[in-house]
N, C-alpha and C. Protein backbone atom coordinates (compact mmCIF):
# COMPACT_ATOMS: atom_id res chain seq x y z
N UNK A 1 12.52 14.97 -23.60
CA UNK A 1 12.04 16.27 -23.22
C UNK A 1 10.56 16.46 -23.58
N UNK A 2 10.09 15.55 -24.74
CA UNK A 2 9.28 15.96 -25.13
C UNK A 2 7.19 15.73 -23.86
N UNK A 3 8.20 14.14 -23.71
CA UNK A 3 7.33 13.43 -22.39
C UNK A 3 7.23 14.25 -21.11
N UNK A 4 7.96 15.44 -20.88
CA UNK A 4 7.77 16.22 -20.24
C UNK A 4 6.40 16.80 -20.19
N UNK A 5 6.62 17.46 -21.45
CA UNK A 5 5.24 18.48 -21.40
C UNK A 5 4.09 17.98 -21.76
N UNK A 6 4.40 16.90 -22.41
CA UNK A 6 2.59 15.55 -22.77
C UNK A 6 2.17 15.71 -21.30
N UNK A 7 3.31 15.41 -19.83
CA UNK A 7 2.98 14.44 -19.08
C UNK A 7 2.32 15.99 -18.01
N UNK A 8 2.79 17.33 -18.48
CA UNK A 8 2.49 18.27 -17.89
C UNK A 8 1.01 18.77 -18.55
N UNK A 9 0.46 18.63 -19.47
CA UNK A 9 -0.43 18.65 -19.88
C UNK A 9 -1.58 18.23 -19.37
N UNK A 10 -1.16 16.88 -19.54
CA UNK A 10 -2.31 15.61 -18.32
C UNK A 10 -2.39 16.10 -17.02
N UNK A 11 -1.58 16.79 -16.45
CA UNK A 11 -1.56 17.00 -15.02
C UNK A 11 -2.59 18.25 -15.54
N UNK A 12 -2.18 19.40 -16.37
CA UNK A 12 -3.37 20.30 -16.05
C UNK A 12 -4.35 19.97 -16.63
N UNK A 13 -4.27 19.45 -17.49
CA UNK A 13 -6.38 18.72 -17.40
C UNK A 13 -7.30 17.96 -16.75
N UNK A 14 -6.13 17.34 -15.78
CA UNK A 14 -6.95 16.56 -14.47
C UNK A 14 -7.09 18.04 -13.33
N UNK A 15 -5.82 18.58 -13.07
CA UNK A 15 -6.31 19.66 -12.41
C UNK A 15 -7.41 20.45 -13.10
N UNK A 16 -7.64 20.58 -14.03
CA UNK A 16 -8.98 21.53 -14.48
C UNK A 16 -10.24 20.53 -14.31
N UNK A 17 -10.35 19.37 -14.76
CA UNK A 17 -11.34 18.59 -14.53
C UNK A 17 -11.70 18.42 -13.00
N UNK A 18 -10.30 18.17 -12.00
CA UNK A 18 -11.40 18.42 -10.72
C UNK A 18 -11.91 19.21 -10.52
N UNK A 19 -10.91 20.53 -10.69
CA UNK A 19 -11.59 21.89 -10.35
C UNK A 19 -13.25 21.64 -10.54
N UNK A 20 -13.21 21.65 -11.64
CA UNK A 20 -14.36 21.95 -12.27
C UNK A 20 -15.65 21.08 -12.20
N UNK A 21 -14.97 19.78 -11.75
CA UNK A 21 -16.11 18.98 -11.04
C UNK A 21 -16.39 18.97 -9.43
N UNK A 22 -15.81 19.70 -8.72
CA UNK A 22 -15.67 20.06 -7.81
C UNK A 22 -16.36 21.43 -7.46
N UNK A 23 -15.98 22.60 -8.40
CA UNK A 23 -17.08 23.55 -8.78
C UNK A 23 -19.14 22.90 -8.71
N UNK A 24 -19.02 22.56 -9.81
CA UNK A 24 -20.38 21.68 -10.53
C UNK A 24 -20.96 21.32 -9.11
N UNK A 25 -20.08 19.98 -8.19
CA UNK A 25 -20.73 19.74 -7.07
C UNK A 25 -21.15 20.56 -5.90
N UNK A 26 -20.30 21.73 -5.96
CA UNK A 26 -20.57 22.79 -4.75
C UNK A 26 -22.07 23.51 -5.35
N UNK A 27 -22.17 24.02 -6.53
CA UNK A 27 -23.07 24.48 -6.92
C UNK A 27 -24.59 23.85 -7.28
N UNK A 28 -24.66 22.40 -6.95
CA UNK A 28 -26.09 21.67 -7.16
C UNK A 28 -25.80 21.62 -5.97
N UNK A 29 -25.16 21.28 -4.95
CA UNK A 29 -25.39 21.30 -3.56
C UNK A 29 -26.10 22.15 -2.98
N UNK A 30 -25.49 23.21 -3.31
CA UNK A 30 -26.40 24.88 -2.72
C UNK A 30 -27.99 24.57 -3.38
N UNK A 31 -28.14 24.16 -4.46
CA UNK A 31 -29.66 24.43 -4.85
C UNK A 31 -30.05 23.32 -4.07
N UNK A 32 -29.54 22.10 -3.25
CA UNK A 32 -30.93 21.45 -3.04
C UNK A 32 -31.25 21.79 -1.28
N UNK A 33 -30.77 22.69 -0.60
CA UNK A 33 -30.83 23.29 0.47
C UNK A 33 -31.96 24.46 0.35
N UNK A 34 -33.37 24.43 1.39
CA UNK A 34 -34.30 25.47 1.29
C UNK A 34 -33.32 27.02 1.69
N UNK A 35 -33.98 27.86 1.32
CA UNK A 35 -33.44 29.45 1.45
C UNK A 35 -33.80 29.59 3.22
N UNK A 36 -34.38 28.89 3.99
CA UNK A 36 -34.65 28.97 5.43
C UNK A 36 -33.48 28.50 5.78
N UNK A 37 -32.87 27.14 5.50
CA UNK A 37 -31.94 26.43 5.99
C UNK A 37 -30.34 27.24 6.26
N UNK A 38 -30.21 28.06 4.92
CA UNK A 38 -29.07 29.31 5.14
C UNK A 38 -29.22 29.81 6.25
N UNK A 39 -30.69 30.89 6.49
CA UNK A 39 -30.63 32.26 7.34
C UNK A 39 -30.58 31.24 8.89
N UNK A 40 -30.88 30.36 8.94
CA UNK A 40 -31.29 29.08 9.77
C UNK A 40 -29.70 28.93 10.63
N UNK A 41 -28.36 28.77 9.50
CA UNK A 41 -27.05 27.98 10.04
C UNK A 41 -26.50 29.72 10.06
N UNK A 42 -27.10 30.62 9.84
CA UNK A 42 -26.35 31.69 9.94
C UNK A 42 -25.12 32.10 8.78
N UNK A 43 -25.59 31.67 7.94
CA UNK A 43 -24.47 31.61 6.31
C UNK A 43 -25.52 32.86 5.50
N UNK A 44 -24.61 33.23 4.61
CA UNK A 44 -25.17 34.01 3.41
C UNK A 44 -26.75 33.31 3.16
N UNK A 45 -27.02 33.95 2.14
CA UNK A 45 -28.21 33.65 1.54
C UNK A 45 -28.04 32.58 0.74
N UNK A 46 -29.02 31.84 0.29
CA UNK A 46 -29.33 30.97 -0.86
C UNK A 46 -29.20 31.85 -2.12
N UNK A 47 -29.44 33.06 -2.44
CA UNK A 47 -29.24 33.42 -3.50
C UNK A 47 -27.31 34.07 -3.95
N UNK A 48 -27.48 34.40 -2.85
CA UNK A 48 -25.99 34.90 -2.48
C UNK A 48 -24.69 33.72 -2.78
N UNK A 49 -25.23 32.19 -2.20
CA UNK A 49 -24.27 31.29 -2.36
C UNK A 49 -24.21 30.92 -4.18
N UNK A 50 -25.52 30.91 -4.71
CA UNK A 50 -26.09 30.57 -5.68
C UNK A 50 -25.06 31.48 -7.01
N UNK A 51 -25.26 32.74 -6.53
CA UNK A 51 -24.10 33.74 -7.47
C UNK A 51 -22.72 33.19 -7.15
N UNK A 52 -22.18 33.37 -5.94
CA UNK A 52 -21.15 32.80 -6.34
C UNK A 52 -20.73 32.10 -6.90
N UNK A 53 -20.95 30.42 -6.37
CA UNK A 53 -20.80 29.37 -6.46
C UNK A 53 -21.02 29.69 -8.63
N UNK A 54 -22.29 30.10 -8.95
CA UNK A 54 -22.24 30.07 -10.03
C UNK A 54 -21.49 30.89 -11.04
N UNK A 55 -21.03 32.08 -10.71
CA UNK A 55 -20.16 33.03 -11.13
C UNK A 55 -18.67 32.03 -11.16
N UNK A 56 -18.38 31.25 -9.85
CA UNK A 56 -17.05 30.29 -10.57
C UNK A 56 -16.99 29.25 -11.42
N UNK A 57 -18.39 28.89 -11.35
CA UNK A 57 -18.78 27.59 -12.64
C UNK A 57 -18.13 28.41 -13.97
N UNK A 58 -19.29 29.12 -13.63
CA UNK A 58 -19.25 29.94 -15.39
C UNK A 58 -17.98 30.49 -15.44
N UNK A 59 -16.85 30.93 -14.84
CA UNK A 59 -16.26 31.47 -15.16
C UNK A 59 -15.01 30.14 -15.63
N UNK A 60 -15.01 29.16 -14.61
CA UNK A 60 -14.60 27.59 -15.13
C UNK A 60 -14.84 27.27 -16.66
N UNK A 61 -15.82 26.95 -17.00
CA UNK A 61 -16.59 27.00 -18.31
C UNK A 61 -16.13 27.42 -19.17
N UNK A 62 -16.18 28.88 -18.56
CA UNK A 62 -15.69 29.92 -19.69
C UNK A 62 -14.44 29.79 -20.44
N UNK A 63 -13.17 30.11 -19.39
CA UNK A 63 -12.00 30.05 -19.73
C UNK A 63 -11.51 28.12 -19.53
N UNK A 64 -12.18 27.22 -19.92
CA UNK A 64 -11.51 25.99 -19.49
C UNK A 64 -10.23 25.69 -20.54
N UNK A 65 -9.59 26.54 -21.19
CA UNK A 65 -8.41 26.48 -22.17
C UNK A 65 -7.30 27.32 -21.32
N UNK A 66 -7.96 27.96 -20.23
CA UNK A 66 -6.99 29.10 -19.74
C UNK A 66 -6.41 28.07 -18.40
N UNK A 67 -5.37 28.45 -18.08
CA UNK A 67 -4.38 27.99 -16.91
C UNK A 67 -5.51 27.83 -15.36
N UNK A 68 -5.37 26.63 -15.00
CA UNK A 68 -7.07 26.04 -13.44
C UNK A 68 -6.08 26.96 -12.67
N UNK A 69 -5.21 27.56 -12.70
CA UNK A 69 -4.10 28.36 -11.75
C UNK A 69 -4.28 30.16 -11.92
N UNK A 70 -5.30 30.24 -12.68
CA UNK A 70 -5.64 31.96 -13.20
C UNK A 70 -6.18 32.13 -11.72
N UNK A 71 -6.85 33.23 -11.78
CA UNK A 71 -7.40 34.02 -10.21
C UNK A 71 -8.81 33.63 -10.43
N UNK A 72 -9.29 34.06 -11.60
CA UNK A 72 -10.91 34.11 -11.58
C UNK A 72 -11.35 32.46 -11.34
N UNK A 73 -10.13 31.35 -11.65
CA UNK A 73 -10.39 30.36 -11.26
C UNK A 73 -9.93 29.50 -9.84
N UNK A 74 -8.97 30.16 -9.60
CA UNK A 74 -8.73 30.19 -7.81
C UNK A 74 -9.97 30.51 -7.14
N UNK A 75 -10.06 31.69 -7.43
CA UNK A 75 -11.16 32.64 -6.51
C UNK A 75 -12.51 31.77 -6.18
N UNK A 76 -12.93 30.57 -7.68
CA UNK A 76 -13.74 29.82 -8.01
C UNK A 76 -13.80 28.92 -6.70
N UNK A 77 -12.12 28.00 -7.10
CA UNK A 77 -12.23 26.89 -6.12
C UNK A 77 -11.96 26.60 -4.60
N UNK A 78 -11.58 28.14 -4.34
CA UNK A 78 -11.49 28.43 -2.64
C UNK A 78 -12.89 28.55 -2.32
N UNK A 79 -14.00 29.58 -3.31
CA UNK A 79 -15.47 29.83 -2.93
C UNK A 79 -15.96 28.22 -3.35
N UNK A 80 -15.84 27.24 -3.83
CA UNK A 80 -16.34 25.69 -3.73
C UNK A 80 -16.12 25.33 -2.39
N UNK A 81 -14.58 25.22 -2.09
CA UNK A 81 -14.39 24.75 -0.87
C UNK A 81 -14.64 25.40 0.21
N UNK A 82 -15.00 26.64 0.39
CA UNK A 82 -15.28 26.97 1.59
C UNK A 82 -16.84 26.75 2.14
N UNK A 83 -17.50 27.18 1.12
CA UNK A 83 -19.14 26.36 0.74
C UNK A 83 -18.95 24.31 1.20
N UNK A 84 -18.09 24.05 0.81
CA UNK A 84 -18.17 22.49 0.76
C UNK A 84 -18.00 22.32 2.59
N UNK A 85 -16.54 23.05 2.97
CA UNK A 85 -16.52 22.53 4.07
C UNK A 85 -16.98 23.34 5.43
N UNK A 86 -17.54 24.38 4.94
CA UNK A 86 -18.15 25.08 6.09
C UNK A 86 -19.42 25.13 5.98
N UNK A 87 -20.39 25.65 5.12
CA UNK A 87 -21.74 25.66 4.64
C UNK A 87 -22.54 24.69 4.56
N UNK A 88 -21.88 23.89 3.88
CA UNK A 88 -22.87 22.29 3.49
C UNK A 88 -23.17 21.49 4.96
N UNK A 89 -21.68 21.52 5.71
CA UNK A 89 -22.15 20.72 7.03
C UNK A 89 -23.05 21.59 7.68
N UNK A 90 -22.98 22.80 7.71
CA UNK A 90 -24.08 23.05 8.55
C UNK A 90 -25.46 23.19 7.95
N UNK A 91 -25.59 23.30 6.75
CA UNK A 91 -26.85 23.14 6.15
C UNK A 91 -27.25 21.64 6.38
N UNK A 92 -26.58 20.63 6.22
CA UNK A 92 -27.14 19.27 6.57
C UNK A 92 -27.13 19.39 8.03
N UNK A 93 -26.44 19.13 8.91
CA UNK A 93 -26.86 19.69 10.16
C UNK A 93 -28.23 20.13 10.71
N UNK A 94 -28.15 21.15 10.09
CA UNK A 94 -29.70 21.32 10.12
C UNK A 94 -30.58 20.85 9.87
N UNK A 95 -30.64 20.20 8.61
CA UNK A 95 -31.41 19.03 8.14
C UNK A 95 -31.63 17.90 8.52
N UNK A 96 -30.94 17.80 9.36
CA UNK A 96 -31.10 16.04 10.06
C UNK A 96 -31.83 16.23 10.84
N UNK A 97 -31.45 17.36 11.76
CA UNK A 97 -32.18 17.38 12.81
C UNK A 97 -33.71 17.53 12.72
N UNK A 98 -34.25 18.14 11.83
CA UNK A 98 -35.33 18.12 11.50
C UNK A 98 -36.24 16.95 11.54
């Protein structure tokens, strides 16, 4: 019984470690995109992605003892991924073409 919860443990610290490296990457992503390139693909602002994205870091950070399954850390890794798979392609997008 006990190999249970060791082995449940490991599972949530890999789930918190992607989260959270997954966070980290959404959020240096946004900074290396100019503030033209946003208003450019028709997305929020550069400063706008910048709060978010960083408001779920920090809030990652913050609570990384608390359950990667809380809200303030959901809320985190849906705003990573939606930045990752909607935002970023079109910010590079844009960038290539250039």
């Amino acid at each position: 019984m006990f190999e249970v919860f060791v082995a449940q443990s490991y599972f949530m610290l890999a789930i918190t470690l992607i989260a959270l490296a997954v966070k980290a990457f959404a959020f240096v992503s946004a900074l290396m995109f100019s503030g033209e390139a946003y208003s450019a693909a028709g997305k929020l602002t550069k400063p706008a992605w910048l709060a978010i994205l960083g408001l779920g870091l920090a809030a990652q950070l913050l609570f990384l003892n608390a359950s990667p399954l809380g809200i303030l850390q959901l809320i985190g890794a849906i705003a990573a991924i939606v930045f990752l798979v909607d935002v970023r392609p079109a910010l590079a997008e844009l960038t290539r073409r250039r």
